[in-house]
PDB file of N, CA and C in Angstrom:
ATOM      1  N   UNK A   1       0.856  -1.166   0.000  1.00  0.00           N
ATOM      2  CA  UNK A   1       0.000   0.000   0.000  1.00  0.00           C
ATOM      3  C   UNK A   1       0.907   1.235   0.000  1.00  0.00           C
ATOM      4  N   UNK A   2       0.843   2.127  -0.839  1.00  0.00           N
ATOM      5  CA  UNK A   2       1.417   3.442  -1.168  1.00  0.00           C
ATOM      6  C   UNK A   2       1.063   4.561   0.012  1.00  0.00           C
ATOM      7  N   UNK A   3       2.098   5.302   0.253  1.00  0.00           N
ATOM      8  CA  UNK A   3       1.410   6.528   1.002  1.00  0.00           C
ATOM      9  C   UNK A   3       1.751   7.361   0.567  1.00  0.00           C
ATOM     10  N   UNK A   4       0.794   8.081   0.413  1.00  0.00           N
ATOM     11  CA  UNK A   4       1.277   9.915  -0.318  1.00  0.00           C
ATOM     12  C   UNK A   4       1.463  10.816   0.673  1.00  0.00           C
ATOM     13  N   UNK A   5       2.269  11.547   0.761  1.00  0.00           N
ATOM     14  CA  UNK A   5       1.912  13.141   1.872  1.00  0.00           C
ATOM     15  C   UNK A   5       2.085  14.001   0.880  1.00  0.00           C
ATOM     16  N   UNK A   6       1.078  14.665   1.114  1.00  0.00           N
ATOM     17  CA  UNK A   6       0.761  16.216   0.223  1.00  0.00           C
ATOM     18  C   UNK A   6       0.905  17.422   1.296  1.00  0.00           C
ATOM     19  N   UNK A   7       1.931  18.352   0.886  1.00  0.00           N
ATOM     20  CA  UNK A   7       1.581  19.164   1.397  1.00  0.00           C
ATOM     21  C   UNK A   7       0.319  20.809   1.261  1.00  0.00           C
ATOM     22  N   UNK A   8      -0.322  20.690   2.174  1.00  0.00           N
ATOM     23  CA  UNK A   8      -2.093  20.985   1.966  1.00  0.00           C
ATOM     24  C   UNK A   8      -1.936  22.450   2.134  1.00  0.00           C
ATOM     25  N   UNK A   9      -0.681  23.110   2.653  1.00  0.00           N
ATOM     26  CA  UNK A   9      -0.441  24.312   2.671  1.00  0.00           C
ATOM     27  C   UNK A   9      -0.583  25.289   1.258  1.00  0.00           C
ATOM     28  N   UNK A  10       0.685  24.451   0.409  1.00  0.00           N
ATOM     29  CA  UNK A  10       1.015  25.237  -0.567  1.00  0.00           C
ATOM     30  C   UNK A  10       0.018  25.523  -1.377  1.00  0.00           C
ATOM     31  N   UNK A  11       0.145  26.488  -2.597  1.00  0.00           N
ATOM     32  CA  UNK A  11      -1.358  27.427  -3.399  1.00  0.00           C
ATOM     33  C   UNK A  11      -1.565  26.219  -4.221  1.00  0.00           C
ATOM     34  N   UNK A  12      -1.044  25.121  -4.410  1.00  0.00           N
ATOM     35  CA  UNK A  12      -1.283  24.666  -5.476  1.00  0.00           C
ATOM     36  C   UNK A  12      -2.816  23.295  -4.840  1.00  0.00           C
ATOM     37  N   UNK A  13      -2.779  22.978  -3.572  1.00  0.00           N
ATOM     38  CA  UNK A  13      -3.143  22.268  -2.837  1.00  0.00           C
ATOM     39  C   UNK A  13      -4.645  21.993  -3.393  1.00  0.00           C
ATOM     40  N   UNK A  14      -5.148  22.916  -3.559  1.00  0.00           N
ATOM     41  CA  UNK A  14      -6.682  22.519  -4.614  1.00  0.00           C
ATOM     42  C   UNK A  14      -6.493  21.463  -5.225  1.00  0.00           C
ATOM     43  N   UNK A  15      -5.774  21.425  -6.516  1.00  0.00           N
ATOM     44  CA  UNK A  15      -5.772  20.719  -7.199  1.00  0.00           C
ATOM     45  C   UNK A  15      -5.669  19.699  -7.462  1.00  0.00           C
ATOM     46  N   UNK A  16      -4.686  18.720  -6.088  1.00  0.00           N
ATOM     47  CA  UNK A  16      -4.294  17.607  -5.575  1.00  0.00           C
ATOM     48  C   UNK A  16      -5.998  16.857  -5.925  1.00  0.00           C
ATOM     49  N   UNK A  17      -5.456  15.438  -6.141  1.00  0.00           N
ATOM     50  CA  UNK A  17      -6.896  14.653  -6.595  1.00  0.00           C
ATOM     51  C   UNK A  17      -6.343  13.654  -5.452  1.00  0.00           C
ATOM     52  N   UNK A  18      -7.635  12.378  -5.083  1.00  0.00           N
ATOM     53  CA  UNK A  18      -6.733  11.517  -4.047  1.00  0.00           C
ATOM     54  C   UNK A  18      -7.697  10.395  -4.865  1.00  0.00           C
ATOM     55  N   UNK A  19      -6.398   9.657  -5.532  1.00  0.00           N
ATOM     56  CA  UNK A  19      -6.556   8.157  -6.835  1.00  0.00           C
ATOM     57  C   UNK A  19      -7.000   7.476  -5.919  1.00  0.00           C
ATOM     58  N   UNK A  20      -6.665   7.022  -4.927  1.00  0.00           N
ATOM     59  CA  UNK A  20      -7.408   5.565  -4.447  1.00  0.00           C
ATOM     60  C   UNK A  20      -7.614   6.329  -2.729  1.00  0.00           C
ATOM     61  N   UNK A  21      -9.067   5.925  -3.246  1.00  0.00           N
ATOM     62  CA  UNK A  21      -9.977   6.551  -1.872  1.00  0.00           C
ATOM     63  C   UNK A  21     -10.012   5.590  -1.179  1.00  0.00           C
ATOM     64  N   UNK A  22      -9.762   5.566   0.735  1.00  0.00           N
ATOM     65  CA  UNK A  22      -9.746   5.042   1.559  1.00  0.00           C
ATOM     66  C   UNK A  22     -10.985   3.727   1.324  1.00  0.00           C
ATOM     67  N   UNK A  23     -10.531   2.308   1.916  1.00  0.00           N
ATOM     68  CA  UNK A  23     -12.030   1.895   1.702  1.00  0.00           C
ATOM     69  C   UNK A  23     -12.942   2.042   2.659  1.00  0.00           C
ATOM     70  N   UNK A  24     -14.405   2.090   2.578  1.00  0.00           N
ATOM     71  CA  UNK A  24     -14.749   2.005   3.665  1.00  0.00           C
ATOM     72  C   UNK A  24     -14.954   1.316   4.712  1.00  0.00           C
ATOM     73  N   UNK A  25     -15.120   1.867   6.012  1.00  0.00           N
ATOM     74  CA  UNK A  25     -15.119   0.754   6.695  1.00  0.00           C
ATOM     75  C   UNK A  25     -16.427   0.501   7.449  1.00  0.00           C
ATOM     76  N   UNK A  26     -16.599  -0.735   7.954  1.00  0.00           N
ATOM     77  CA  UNK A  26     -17.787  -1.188   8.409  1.00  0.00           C
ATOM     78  C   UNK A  26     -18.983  -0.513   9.326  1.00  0.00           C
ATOM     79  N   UNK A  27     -18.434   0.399  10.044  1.00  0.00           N
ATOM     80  CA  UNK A  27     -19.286   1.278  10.619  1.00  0.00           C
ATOM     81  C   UNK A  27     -19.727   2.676   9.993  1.00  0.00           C
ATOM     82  N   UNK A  28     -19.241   2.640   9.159  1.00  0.00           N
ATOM     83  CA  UNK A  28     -19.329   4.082   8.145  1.00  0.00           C
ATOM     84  C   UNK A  28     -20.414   3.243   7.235  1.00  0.00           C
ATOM     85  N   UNK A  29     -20.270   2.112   6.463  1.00  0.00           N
ATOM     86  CA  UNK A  29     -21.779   1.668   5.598  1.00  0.00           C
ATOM     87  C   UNK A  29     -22.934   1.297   6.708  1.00  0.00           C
ATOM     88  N   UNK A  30     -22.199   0.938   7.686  1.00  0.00           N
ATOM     89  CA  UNK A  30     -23.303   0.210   8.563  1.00  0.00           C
ATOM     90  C   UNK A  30     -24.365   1.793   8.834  1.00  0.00           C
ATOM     91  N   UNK A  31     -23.850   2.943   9.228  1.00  0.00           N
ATOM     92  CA  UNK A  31     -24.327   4.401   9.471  1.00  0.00           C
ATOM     93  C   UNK A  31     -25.473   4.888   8.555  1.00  0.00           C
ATOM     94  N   UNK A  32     -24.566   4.479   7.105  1.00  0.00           N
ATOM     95  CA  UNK A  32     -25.252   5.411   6.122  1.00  0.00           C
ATOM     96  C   UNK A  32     -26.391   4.236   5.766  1.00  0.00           C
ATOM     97  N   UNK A  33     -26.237   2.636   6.088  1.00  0.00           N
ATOM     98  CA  UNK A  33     -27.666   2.421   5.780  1.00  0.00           C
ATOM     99  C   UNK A  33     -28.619   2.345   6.424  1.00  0.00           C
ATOM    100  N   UNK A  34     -28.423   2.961   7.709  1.00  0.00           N
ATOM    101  CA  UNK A  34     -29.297   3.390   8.787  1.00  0.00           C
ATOM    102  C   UNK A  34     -30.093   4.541   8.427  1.00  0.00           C
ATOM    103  N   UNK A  35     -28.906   5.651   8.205  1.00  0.00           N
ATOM    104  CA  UNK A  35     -29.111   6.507   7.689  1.00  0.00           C
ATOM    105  C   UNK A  35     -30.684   6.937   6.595  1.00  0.00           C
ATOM    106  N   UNK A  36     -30.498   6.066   5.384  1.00  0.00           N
ATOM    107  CA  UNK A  36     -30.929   5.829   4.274  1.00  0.00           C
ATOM    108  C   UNK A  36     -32.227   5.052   4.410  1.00  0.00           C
ATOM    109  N   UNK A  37     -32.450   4.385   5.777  1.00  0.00           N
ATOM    110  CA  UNK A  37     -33.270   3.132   6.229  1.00  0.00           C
ATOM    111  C   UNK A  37     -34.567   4.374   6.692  1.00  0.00           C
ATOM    112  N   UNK A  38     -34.209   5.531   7.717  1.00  0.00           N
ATOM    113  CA  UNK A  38     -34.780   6.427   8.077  1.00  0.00           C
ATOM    114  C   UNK A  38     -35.231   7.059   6.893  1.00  0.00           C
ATOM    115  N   UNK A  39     -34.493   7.361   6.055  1.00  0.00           N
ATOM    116  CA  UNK A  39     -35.109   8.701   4.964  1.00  0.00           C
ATOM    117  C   UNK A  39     -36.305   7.730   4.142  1.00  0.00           C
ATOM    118  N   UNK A  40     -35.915   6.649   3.934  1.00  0.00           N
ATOM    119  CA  UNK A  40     -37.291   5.362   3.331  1.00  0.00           C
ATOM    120  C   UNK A  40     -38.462   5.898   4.287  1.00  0.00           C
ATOM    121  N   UNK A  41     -38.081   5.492   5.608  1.00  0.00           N
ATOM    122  CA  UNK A  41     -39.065   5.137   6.831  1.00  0.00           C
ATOM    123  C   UNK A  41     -39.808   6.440   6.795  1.00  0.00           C
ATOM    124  N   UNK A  42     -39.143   7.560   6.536  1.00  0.00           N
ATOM    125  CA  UNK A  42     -39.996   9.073   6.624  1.00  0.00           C
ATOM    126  C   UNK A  42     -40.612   8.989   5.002  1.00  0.00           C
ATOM    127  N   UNK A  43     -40.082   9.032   4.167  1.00  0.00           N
ATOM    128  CA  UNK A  43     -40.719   9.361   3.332  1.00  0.00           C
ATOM    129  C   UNK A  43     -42.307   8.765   2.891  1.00  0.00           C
ATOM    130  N   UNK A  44     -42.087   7.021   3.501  1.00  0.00           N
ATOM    131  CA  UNK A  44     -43.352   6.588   3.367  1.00  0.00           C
ATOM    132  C   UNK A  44     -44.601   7.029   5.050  1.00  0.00           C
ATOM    133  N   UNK A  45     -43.619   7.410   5.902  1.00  0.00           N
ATOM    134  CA  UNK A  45     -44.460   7.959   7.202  1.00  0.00           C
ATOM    135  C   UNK A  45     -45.386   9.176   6.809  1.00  0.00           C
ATOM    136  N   UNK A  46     -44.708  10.064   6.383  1.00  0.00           N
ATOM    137  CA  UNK A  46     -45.138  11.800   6.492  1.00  0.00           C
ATOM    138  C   UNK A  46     -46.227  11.537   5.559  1.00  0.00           C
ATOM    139  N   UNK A  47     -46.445  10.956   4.085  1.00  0.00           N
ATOM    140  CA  UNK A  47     -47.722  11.703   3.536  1.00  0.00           C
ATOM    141  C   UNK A  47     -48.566  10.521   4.499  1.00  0.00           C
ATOM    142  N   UNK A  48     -48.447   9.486   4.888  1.00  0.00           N
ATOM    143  CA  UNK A  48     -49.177   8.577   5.764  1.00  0.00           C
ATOM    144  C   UNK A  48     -49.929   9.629   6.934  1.00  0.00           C
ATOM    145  N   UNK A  49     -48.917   9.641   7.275  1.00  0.00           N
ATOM    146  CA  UNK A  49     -49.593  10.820   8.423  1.00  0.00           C
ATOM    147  C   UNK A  49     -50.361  12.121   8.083  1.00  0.00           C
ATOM    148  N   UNK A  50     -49.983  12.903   7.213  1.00  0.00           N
ATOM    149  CA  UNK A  50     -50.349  13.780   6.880  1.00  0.00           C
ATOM    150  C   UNK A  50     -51.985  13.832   6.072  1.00  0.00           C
ATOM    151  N   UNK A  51     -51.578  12.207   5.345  1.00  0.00           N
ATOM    152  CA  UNK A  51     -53.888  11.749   4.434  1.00  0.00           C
ATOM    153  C   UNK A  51     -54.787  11.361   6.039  1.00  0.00           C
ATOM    154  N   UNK A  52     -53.676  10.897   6.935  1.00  0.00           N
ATOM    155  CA  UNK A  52     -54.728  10.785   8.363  1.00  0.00           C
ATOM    156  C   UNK A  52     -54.839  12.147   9.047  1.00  0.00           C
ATOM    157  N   UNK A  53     -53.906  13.088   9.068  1.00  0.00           N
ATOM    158  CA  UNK A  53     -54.884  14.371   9.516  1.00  0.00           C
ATOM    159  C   UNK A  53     -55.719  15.128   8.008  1.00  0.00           C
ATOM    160  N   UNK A  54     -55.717  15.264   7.269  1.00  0.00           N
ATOM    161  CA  UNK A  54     -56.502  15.559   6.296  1.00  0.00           C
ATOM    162  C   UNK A  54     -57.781  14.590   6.661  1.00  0.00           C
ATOM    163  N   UNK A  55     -57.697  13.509   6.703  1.00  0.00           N
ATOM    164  CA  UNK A  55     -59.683  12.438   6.697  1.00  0.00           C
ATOM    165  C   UNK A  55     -60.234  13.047   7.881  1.00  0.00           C
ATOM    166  N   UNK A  56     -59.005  13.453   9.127  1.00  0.00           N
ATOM    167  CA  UNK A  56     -59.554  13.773  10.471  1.00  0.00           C
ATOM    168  C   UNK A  56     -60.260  14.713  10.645  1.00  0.00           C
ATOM    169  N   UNK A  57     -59.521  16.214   9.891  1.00  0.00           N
ATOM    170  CA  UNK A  57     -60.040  17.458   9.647  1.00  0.00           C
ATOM    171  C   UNK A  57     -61.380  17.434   9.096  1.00  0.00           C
ATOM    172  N   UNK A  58     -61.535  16.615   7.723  1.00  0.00           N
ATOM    173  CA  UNK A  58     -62.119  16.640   6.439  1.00  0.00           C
ATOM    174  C   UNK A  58     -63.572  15.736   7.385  1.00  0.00           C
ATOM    175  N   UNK A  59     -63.359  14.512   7.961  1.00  0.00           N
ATOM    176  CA  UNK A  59     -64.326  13.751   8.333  1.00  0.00           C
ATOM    177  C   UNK A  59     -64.798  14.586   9.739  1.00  0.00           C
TER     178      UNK A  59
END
């Protein structure tokens, strides 16, 4: 495995690209499909909730 050090100071430091991105690791996917598990879980919650106060109002 290669290691690069860049120095992040100099003007040119933008430009630096980083070729092989860390992999991830198990608690970082485990997060984001939690994450992602919630934004499902809301998206099918809120209009759910929202046609039951509308019938509530409405009825």
């Amino acid at each position: 495995m290669a290691v690069r050090n860049f120095d992040v100071t100099s003007p040119r430091a933008a430009r630096y690209t980083l070729l092989e991105p860390a992999p991830r690791r198990r608690a970082d996917i485990r997060r984001a499909k939690q994450r992602w598990s919630m934004v499902g879980i809301g998206a099918l919650a809120v209009p759910f909730a929202a046609a039951v106060i509308v019938i509530g109002v409405v009825h």
